[in-house]
C-alpha atoms as a PDB file:
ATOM      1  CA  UNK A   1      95.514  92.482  77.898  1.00  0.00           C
ATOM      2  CA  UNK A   2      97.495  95.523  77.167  1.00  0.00           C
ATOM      3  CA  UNK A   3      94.938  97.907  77.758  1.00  0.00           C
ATOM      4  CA  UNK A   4      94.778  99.541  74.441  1.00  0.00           C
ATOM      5  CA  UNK A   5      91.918  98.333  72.295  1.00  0.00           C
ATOM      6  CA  UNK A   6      89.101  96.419  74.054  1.00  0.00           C
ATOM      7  CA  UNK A   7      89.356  98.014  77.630  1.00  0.00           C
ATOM      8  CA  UNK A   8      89.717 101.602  76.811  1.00  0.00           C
ATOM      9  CA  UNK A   9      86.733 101.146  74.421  1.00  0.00           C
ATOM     10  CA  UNK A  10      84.702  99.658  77.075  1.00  0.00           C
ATOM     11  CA  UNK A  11      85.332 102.196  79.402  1.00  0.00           C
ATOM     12  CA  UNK A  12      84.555 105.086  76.548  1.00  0.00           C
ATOM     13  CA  UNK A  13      81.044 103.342  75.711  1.00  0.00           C
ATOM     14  CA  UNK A  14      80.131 102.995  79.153  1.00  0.00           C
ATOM     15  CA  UNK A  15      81.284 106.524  80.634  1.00  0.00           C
ATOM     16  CA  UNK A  16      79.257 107.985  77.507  1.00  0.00           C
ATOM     17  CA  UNK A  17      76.154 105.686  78.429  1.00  0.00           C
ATOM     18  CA  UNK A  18      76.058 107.019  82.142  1.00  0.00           C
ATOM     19  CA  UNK A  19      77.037 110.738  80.825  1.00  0.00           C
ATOM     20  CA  UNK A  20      73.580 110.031  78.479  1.00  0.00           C
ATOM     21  CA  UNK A  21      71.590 108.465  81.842  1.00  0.00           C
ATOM     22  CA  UNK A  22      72.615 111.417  83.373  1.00  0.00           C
ATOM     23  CA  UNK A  23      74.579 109.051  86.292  1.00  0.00           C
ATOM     24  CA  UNK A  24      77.495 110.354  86.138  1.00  0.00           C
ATOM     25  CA  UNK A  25      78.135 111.312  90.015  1.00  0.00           C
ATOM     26  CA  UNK A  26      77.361 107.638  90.593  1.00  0.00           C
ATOM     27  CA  UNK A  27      80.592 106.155  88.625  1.00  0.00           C
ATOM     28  CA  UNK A  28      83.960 105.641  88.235  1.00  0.00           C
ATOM     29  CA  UNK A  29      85.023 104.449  85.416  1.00  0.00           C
ATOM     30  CA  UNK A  30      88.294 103.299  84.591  1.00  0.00           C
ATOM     31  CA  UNK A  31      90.282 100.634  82.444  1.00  0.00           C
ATOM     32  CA  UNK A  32      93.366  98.516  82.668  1.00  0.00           C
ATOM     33  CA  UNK A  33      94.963  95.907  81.201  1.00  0.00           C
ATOM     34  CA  UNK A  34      96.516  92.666  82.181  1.00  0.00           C
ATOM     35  CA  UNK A  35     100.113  93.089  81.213  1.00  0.00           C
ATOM     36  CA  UNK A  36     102.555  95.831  81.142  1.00  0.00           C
ATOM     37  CA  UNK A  37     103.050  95.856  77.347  1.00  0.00           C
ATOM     38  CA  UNK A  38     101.599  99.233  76.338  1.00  0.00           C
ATOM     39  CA  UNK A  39     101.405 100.998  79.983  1.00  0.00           C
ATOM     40  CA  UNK A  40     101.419 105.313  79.190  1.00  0.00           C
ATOM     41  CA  UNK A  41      99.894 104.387  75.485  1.00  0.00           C
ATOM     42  CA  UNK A  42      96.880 105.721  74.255  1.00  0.00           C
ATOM     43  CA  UNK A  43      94.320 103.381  72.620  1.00  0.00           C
ATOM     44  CA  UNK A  44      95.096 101.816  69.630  1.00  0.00           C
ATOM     45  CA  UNK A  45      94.515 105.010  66.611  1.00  0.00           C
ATOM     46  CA  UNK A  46      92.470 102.020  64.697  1.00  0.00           C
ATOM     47  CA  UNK A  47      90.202 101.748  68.012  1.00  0.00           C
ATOM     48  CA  UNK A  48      89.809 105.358  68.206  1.00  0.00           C
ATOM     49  CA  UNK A  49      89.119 106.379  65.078  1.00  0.00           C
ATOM     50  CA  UNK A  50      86.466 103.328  64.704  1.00  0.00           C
ATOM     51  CA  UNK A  51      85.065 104.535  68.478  1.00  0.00           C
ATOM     52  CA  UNK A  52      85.330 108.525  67.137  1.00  0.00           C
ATOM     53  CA  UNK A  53      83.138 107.075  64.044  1.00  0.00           C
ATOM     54  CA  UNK A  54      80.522 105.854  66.756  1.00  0.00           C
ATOM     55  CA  UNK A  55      80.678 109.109  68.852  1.00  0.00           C
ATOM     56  CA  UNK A  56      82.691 107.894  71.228  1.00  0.00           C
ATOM     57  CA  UNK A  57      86.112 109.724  72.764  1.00  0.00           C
ATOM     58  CA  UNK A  58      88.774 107.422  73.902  1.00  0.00           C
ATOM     59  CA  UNK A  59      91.122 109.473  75.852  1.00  0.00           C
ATOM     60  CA  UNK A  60      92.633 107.193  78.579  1.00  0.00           C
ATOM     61  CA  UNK A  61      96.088 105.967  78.917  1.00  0.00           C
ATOM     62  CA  UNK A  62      97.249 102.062  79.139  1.00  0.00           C
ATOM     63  CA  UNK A  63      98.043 100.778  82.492  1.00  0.00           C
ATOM     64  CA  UNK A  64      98.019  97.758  84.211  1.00  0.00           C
ATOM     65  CA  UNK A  65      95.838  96.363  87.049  1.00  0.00           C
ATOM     66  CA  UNK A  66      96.809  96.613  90.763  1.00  0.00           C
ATOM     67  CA  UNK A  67      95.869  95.059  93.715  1.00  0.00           C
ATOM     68  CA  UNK A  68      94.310  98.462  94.646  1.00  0.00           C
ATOM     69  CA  UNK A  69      91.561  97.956  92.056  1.00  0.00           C
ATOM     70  CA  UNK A  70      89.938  95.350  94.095  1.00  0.00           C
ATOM     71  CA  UNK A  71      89.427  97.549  96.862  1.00  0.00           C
ATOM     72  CA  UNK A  72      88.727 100.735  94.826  1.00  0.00           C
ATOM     73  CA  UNK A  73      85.766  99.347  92.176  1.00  0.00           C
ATOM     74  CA  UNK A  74      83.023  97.059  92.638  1.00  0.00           C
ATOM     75  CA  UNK A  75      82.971  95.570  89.348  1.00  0.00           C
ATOM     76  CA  UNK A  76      86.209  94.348  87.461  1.00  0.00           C
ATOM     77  CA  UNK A  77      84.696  93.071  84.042  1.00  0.00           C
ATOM     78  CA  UNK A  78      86.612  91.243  81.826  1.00  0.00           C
ATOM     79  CA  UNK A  79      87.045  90.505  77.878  1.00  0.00           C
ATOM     80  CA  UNK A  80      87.958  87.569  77.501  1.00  0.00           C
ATOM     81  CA  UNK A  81      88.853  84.240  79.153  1.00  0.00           C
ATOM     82  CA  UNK A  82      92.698  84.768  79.506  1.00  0.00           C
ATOM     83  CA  UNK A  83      91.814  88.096  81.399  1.00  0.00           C
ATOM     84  CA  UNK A  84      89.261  86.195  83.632  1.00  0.00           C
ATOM     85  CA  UNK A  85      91.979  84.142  85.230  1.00  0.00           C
ATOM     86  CA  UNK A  86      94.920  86.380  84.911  1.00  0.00           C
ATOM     87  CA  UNK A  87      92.540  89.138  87.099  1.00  0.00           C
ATOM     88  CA  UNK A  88      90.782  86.020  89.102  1.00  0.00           C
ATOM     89  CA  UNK A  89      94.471  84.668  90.142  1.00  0.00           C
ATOM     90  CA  UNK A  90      95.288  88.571  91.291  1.00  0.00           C
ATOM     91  CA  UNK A  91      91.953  88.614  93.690  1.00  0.00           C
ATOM     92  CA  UNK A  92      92.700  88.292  96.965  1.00  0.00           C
ATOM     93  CA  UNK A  93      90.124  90.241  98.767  1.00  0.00           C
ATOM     94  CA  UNK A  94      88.588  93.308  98.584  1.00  0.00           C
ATOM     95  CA  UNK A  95      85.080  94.402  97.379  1.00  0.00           C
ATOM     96  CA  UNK A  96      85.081  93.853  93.483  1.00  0.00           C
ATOM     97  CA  UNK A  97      83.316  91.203  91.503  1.00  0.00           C
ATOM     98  CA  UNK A  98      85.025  90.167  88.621  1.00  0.00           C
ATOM     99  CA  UNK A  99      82.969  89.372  86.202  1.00  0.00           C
ATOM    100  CA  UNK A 100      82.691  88.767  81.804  1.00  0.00           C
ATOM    101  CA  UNK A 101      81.544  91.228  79.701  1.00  0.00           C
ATOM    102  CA  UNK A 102      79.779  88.817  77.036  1.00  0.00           C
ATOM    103  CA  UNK A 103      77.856  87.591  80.247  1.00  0.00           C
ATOM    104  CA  UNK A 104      75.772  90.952  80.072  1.00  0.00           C
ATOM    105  CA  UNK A 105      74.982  90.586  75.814  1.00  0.00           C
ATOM    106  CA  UNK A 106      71.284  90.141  74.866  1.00  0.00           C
ATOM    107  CA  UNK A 107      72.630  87.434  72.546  1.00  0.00           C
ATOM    108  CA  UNK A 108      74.574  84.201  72.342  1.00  0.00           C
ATOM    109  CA  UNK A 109      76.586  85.447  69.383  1.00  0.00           C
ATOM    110  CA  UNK A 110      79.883  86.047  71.140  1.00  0.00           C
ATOM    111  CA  UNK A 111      81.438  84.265  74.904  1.00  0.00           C
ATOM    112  CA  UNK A 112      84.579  86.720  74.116  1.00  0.00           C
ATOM    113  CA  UNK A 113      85.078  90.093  73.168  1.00  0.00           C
ATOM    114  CA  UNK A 114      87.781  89.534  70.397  1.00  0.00           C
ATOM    115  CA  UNK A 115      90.641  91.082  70.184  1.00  0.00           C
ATOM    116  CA  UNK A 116      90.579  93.117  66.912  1.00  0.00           C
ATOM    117  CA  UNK A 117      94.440  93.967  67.584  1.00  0.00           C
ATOM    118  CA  UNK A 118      95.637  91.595  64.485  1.00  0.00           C
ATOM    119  CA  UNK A 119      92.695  91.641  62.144  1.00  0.00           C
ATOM    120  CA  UNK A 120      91.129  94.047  59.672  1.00  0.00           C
ATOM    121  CA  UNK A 121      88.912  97.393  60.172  1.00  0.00           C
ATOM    122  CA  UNK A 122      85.537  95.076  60.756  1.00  0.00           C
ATOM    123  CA  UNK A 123      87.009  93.645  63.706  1.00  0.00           C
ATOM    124  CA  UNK A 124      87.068  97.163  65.635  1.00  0.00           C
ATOM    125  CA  UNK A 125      83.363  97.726  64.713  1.00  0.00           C
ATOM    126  CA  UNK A 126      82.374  94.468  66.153  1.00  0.00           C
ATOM    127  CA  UNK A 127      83.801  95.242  69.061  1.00  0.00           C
ATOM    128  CA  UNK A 128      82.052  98.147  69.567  1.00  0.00           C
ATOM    129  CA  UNK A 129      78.912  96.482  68.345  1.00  0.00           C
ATOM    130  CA  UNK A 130      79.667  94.428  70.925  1.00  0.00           C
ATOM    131  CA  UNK A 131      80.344  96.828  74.069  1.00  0.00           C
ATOM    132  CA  UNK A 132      77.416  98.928  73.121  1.00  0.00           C
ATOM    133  CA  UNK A 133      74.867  95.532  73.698  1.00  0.00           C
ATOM    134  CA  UNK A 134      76.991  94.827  76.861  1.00  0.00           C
ATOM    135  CA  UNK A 135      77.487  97.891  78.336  1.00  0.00           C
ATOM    136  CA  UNK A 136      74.059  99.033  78.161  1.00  0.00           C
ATOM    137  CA  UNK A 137      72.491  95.466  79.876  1.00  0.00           C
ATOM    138  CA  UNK A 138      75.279  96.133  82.557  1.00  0.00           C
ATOM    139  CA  UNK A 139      74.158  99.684  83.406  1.00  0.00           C
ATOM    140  CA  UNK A 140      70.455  98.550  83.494  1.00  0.00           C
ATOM    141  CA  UNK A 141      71.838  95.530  86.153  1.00  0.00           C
ATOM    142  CA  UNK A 142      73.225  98.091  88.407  1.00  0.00           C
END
């Protein structure tokens, strides 16, 4: 939603996944959120120090989604359900498929990527626990 926990995560475990694949002149990678609330705001320090603990750098800035997006990336994936219609309702053309993130888990265990934002130290691990299982199945798709 505001671009500062779960998206910028995302993006850091999947840019470091096609860095690893040695893809990285095939992507761009990017994040946004929802709403304007954090917009110039580096991710959450909780997120990135959990994400530095995992190897991974999160060094983007909050900002929201424009219509440009649809035009500019081919997939727009999403966290949660909220996000899937706020971002479905903004679709009005252009070449992106919007599309869930839990849809590219190995498991059943989770139909949303929580948002850690309110809860205690665990909840940024799982996310990343998360993202890594996700991330992963969605660079093998494309």
């Amino acid at each position: 939603m505001g671009n500062i926990c779960r998206s910028p995560t995302a993006e850091g475990v999947f840019r470091k996944l096609v860095e690893d694949a040695g893809r990285t002149d095939e992507f761009e990678i990017d994040s946004a959120g929802t709403h304007s609330y954090h917009v110039g705001n580096r991710a959450d320090p909780r997120m990135r120090a959990a994400a530095l603990q995992r190897g991974y750098q999160l060094d983007s800035r909050a900002r929201r989604i424009d219509h440009d997006d649809f035009d500019q990336f081919d997939y727009i994936v999403v966290m949660d359900e909220d996000n899937h219609q706020n971002v479905s309702a903004q679709h009005s053309g252009g070449r992106a498929q919007v599309v869930r993130m839990c849809s590219y888990l190995s498991t059943d265990d989770y139909s949303e990527v929580p948002d850690p934002y309110y809860g205690g130290e665990q909840g940024f691990f799982t996310v990343i626990d998360i993202l890594e299982d996700a991330c992963a199945n969605l660079l093998k798709k494309i």
